[in-house]
PDB file of N, CA and C in Angstrom:
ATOM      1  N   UNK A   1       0.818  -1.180   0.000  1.00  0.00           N
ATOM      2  CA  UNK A   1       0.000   0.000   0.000  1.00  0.00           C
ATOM      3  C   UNK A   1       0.877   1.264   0.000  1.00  0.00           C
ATOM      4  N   UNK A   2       1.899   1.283   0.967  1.00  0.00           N
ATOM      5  CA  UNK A   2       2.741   2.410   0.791  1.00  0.00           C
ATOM      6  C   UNK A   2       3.481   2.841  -0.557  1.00  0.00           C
ATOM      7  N   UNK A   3       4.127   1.411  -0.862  1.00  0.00           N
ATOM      8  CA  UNK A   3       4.282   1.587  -2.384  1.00  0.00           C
ATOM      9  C   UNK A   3       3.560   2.314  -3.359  1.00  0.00           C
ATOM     10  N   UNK A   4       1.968   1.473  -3.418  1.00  0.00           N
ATOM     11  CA  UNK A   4       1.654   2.374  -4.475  1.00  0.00           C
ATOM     12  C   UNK A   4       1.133   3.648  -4.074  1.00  0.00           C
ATOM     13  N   UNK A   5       1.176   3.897  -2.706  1.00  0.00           N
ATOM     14  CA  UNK A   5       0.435   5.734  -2.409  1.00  0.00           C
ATOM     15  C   UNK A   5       2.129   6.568  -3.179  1.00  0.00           C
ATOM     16  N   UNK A   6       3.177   5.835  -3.065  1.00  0.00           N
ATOM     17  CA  UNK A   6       4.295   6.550  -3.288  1.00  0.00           C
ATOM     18  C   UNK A   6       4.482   6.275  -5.095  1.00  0.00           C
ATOM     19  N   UNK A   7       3.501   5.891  -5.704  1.00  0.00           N
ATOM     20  CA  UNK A   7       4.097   6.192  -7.437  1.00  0.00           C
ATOM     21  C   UNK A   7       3.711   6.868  -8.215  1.00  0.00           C
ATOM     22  N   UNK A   8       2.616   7.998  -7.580  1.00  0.00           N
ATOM     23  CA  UNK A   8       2.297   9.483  -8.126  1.00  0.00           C
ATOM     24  C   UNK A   8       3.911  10.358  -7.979  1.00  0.00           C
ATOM     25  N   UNK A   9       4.389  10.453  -7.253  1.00  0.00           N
ATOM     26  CA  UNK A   9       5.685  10.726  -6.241  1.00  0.00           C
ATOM     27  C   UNK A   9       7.114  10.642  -7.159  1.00  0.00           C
ATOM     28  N   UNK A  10       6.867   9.222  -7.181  1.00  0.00           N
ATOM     29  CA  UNK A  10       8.370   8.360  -8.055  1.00  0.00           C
ATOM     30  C   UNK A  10       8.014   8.924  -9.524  1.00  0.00           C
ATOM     31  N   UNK A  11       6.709   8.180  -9.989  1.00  0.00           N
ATOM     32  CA  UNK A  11       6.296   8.862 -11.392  1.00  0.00           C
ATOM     33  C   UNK A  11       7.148   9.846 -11.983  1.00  0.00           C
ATOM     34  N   UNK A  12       6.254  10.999 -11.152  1.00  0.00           N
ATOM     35  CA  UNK A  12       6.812  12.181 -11.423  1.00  0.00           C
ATOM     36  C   UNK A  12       8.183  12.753 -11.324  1.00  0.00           C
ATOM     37  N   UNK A  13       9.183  12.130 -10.375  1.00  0.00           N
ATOM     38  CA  UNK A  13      10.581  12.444 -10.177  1.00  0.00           C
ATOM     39  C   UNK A  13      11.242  11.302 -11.316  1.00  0.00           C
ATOM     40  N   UNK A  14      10.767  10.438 -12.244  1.00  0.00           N
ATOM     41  CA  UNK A  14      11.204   9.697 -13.305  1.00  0.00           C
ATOM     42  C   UNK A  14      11.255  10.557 -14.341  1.00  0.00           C
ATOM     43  N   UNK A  15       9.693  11.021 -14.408  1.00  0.00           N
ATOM     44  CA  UNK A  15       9.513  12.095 -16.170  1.00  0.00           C
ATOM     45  C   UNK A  15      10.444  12.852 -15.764  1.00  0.00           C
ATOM     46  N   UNK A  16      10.799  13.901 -14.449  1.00  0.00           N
ATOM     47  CA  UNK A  16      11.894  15.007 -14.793  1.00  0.00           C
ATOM     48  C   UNK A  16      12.964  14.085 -14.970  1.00  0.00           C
ATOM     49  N   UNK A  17      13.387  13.253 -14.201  1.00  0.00           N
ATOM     50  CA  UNK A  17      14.844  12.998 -14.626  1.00  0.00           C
ATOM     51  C   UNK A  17      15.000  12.669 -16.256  1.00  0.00           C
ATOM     52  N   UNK A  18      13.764  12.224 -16.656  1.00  0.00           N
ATOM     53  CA  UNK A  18      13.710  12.083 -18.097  1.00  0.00           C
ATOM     54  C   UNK A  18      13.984  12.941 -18.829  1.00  0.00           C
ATOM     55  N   UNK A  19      13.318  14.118 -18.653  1.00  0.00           N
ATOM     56  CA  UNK A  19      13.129  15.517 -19.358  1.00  0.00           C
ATOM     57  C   UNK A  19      14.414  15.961 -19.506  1.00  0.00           C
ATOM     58  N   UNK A  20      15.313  15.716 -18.522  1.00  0.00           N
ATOM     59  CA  UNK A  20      16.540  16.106 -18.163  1.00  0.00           C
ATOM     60  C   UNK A  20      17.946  15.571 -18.735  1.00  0.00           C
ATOM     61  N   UNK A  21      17.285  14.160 -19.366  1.00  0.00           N
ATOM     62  CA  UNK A  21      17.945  13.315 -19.958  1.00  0.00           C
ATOM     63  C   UNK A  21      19.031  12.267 -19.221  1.00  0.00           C
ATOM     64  N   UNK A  22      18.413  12.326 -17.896  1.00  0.00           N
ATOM     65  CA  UNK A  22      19.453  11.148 -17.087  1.00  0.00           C
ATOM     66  C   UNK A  22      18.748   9.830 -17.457  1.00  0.00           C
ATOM     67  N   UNK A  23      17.358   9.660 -17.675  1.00  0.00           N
ATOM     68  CA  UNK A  23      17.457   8.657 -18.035  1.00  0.00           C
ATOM     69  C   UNK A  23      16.914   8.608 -19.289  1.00  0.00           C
ATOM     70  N   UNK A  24      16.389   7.307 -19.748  1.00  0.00           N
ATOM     71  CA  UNK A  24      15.760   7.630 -21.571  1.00  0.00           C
ATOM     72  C   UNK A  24      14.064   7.550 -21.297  1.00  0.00           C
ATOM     73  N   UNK A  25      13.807   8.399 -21.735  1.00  0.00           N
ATOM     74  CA  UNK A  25      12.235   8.710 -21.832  1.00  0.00           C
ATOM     75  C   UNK A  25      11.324   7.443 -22.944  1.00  0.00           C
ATOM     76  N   UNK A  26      11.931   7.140 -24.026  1.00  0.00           N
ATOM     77  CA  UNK A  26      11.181   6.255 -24.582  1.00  0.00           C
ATOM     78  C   UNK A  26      11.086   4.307 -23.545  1.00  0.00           C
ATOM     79  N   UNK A  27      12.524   4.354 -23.390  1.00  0.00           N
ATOM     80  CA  UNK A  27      12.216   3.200 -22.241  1.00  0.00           C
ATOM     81  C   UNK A  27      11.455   3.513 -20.822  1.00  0.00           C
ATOM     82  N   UNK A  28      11.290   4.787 -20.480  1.00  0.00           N
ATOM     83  CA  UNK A  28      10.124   4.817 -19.162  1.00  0.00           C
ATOM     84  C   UNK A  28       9.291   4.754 -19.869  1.00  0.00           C
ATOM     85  N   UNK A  29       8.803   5.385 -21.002  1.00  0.00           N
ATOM     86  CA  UNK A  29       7.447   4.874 -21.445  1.00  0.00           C
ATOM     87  C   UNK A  29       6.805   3.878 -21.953  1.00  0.00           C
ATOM     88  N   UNK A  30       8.023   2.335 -21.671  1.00  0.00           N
ATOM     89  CA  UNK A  30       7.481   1.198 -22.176  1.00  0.00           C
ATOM     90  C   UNK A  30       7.755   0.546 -20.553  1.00  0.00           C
ATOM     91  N   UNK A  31       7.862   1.427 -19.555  1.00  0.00           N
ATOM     92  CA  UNK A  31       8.141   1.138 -18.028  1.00  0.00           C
ATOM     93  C   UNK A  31       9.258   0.387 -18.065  1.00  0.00           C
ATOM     94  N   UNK A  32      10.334   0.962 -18.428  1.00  0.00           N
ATOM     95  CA  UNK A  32      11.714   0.277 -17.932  1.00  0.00           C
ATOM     96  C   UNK A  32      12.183   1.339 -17.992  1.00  0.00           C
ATOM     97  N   UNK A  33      13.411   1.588 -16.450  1.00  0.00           N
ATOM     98  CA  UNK A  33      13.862   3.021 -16.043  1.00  0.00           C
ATOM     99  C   UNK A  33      15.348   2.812 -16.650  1.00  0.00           C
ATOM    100  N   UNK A  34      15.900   3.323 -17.375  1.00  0.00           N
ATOM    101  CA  UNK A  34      17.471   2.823 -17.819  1.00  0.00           C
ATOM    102  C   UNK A  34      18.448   4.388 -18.244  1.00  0.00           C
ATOM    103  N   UNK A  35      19.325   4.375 -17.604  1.00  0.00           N
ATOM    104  CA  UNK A  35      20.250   5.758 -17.169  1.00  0.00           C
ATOM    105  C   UNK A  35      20.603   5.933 -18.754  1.00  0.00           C
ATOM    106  N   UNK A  36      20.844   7.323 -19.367  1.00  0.00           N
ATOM    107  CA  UNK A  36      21.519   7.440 -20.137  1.00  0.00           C
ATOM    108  C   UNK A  36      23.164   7.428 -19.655  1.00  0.00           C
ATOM    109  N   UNK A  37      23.838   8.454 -20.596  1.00  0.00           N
ATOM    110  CA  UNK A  37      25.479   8.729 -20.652  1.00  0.00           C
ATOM    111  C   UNK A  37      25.623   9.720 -20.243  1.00  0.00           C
ATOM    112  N   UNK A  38      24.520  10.413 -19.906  1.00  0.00           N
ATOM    113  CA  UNK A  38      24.337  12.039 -19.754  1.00  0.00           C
ATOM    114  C   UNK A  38      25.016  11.850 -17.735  1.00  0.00           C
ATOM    115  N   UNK A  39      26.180  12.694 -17.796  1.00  0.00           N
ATOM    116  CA  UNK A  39      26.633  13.005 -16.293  1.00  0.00           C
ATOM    117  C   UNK A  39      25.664  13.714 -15.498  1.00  0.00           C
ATOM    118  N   UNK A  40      25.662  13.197 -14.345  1.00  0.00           N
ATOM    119  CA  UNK A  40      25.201  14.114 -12.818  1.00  0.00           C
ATOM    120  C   UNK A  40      25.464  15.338 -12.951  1.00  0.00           C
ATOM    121  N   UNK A  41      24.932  16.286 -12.698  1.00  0.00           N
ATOM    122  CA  UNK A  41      25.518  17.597 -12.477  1.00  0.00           C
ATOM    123  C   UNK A  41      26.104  17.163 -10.674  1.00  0.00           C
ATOM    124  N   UNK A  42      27.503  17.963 -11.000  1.00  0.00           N
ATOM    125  CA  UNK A  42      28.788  17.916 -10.098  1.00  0.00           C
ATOM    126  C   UNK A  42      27.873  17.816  -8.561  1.00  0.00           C
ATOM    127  N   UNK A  43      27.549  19.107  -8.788  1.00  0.00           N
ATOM    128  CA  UNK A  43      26.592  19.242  -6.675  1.00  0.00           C
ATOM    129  C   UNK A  43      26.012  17.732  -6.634  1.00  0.00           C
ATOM    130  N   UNK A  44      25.080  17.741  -7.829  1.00  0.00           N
ATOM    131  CA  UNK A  44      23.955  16.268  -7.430  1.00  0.00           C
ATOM    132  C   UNK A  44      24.674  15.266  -7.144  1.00  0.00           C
ATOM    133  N   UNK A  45      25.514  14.954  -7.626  1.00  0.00           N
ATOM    134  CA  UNK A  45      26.774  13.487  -7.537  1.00  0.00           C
ATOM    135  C   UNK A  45      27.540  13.897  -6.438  1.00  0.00           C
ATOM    136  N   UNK A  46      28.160  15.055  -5.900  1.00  0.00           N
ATOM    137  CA  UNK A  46      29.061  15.075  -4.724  1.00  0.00           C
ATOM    138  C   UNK A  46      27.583  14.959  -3.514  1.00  0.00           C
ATOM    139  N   UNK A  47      26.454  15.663  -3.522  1.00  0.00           N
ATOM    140  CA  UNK A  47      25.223  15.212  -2.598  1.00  0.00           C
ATOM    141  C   UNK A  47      25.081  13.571  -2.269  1.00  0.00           C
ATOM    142  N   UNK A  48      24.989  12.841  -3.766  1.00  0.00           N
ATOM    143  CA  UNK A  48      24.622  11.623  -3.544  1.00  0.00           C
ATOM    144  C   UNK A  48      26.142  11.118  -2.931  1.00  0.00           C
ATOM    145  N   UNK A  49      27.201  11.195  -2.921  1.00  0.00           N
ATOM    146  CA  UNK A  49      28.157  10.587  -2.210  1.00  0.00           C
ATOM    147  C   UNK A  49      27.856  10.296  -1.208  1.00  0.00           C
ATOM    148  N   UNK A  50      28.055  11.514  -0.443  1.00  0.00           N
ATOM    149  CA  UNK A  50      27.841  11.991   0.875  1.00  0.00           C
ATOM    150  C   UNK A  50      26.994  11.512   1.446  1.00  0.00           C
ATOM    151  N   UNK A  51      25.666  11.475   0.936  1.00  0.00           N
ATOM    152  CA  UNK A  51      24.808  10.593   1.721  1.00  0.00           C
ATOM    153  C   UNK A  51      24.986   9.418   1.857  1.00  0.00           C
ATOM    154  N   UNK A  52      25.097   8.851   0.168  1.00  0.00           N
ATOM    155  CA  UNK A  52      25.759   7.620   0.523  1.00  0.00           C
ATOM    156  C   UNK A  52      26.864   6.786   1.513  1.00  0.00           C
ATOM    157  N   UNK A  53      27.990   7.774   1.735  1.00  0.00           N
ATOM    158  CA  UNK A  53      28.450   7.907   2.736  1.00  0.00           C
ATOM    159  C   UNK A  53      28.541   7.698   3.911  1.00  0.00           C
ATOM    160  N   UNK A  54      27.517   8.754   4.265  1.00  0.00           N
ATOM    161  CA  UNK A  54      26.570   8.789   5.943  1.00  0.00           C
ATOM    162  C   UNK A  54      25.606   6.760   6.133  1.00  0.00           C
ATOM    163  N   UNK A  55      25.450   6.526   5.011  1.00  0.00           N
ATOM    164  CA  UNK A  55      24.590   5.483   5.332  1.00  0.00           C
ATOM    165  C   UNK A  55      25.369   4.055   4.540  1.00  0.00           C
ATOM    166  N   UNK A  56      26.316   3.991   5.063  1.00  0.00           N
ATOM    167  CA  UNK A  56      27.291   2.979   4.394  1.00  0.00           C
ATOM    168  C   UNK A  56      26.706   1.945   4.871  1.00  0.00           C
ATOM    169  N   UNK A  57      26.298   1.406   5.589  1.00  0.00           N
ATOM    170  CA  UNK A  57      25.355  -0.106   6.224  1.00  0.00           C
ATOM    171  C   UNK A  57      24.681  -0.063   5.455  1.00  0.00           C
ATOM    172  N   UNK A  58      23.494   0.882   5.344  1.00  0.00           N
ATOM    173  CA  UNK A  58      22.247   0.665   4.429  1.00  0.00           C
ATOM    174  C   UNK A  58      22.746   0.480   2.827  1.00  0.00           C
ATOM    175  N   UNK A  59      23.932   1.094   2.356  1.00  0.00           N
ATOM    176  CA  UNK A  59      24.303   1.192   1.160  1.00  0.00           C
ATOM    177  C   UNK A  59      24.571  -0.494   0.940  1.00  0.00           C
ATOM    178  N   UNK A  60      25.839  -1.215   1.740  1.00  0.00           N
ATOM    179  CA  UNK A  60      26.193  -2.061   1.564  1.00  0.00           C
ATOM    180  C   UNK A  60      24.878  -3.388   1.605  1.00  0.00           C
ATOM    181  N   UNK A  61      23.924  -3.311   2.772  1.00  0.00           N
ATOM    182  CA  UNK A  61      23.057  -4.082   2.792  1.00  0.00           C
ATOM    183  C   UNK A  61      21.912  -3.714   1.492  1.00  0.00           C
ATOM    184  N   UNK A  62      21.835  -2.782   0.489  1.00  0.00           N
ATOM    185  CA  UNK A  62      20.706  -2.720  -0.269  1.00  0.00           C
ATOM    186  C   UNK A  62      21.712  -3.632  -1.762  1.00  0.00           C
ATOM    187  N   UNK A  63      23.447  -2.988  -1.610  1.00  0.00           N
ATOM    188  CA  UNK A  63      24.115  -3.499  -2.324  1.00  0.00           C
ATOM    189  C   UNK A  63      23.629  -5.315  -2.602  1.00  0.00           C
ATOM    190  N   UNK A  64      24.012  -6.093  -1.235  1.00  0.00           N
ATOM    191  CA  UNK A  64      24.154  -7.222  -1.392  1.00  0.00           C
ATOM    192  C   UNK A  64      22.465  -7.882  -1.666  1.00  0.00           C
ATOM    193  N   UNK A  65      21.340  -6.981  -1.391  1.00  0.00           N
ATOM    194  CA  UNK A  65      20.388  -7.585  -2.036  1.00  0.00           C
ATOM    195  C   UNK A  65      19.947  -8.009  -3.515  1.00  0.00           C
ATOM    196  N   UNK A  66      20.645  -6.339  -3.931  1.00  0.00           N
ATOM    197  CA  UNK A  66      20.639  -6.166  -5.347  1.00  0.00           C
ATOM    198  C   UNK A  66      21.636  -7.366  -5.873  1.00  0.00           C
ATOM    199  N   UNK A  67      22.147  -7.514  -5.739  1.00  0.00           N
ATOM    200  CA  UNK A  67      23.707  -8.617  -6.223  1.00  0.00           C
ATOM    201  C   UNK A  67      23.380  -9.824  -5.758  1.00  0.00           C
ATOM    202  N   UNK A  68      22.750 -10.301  -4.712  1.00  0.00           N
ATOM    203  CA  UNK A  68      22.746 -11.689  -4.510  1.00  0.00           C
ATOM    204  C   UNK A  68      21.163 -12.673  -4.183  1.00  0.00           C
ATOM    205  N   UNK A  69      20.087 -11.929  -4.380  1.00  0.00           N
ATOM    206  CA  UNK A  69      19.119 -12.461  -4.020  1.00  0.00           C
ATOM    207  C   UNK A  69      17.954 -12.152  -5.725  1.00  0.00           C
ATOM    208  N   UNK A  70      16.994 -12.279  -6.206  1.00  0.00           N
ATOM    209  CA  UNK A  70      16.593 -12.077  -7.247  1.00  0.00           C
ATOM    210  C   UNK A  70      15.504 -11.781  -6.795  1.00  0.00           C
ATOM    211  N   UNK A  71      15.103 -10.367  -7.175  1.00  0.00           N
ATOM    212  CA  UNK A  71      13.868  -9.874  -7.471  1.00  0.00           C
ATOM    213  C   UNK A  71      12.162 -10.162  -7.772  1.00  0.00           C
ATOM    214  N   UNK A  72      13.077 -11.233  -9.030  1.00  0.00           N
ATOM    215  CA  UNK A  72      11.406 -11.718  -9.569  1.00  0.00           C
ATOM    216  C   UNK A  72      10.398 -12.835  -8.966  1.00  0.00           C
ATOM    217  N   UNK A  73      10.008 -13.700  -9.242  1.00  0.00           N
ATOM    218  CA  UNK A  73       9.006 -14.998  -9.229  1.00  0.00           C
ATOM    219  C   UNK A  73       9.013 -15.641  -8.223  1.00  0.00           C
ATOM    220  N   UNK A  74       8.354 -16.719  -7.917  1.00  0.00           N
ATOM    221  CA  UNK A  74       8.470 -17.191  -6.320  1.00  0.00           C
ATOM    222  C   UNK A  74       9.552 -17.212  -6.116  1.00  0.00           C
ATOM    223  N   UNK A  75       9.687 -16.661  -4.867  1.00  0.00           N
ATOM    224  CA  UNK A  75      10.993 -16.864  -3.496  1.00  0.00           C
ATOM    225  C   UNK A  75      11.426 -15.869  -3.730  1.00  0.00           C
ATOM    226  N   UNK A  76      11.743 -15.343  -4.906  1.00  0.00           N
ATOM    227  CA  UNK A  76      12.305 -13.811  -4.977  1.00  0.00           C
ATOM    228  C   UNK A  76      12.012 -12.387  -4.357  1.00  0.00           C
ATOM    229  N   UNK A  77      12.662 -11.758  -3.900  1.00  0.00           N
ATOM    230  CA  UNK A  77      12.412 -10.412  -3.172  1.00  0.00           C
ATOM    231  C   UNK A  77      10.790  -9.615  -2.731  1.00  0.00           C
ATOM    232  N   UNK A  78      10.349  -9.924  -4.288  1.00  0.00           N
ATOM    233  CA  UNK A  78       8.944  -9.353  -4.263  1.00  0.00           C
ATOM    234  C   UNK A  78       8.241 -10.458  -3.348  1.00  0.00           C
ATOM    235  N   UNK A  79       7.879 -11.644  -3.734  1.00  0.00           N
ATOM    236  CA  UNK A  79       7.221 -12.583  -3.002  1.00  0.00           C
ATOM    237  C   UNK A  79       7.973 -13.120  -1.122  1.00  0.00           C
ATOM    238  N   UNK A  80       8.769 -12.701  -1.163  1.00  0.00           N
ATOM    239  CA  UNK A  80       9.516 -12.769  -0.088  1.00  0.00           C
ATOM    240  C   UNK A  80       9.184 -11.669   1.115  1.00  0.00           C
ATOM    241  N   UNK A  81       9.392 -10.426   0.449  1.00  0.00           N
ATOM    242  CA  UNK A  81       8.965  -9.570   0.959  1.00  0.00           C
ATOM    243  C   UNK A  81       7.226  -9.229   1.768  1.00  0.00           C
ATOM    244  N   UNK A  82       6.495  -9.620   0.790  1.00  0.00           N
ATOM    245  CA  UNK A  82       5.184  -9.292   0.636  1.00  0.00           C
ATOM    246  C   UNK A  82       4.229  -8.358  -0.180  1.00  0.00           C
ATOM    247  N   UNK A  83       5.634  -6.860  -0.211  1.00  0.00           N
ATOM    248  CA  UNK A  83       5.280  -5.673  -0.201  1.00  0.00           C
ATOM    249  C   UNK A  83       4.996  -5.326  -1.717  1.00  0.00           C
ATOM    250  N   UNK A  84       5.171  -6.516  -2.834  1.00  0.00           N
ATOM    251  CA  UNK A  84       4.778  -6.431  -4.280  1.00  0.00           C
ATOM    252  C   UNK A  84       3.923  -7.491  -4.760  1.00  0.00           C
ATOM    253  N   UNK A  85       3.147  -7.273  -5.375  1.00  0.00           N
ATOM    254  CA  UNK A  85       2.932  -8.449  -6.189  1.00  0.00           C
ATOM    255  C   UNK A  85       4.476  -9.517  -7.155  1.00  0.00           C
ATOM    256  N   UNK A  86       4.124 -10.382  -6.872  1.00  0.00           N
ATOM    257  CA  UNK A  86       4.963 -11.673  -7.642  1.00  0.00           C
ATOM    258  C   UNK A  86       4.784 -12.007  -8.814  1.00  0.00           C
ATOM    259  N   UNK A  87       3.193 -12.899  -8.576  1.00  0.00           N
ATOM    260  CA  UNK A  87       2.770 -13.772  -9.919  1.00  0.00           C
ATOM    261  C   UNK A  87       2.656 -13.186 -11.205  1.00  0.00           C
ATOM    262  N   UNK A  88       2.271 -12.478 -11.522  1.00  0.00           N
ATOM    263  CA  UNK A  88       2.955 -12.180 -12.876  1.00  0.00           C
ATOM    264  C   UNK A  88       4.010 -11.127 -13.798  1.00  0.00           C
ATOM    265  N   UNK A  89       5.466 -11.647 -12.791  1.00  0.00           N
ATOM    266  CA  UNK A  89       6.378 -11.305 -13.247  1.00  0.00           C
ATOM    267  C   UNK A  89       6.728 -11.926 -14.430  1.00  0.00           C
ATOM    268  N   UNK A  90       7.510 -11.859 -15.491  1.00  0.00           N
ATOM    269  CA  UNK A  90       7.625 -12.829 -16.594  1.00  0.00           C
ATOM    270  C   UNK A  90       8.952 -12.811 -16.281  1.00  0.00           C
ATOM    271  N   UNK A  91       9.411 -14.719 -16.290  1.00  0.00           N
ATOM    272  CA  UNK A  91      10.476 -15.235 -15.749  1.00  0.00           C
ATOM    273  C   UNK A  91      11.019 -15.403 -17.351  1.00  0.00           C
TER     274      UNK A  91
END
């Protein structure tokens, strides 16, 4: 539920980054988020360090989810979790 009260939210902070060209606008609009080549502006990237930084546990523990556990179909993150739907991920 929190999820989806939060994808009016995300949505909208996707199209700007789109607009902006960090990521590619024709792949959000087939819903896949994928970074262009286009650099951070300097502040935004020395910001995200830093935080990153400050939260090196959380960094490393979101790291090793991303890298070692899988996302999709039964047992995976979503179904594991609770907090997504599973079943029709396409495996």
């Amino acid at each position: 539920m929190v999820f989806e009260r939060m994808r009016p939210i995300q949505d909208a902070s996707l199209q700007t980054l789109a607009q902006k060209q960090l990521f590619d606008l024709a792949c959000l609009e087939d819903g896949v988020v994928r970074s262009t080549a286009a650099p951070l502006p300097e502040n935004t990237a020395e910001r995200i360090e830093r935080a990153n930084e400050g939260e090196s546990e959380l960094m490393e523990f979101l790291n090793v989810l991303a890298r070692d556990y899988p996302l999709l179909g039964p047992d995976g993150l979503k179904d594991r979790s609770g907090l997504m739907e599973y079943r029709y991920d396409a495996l």
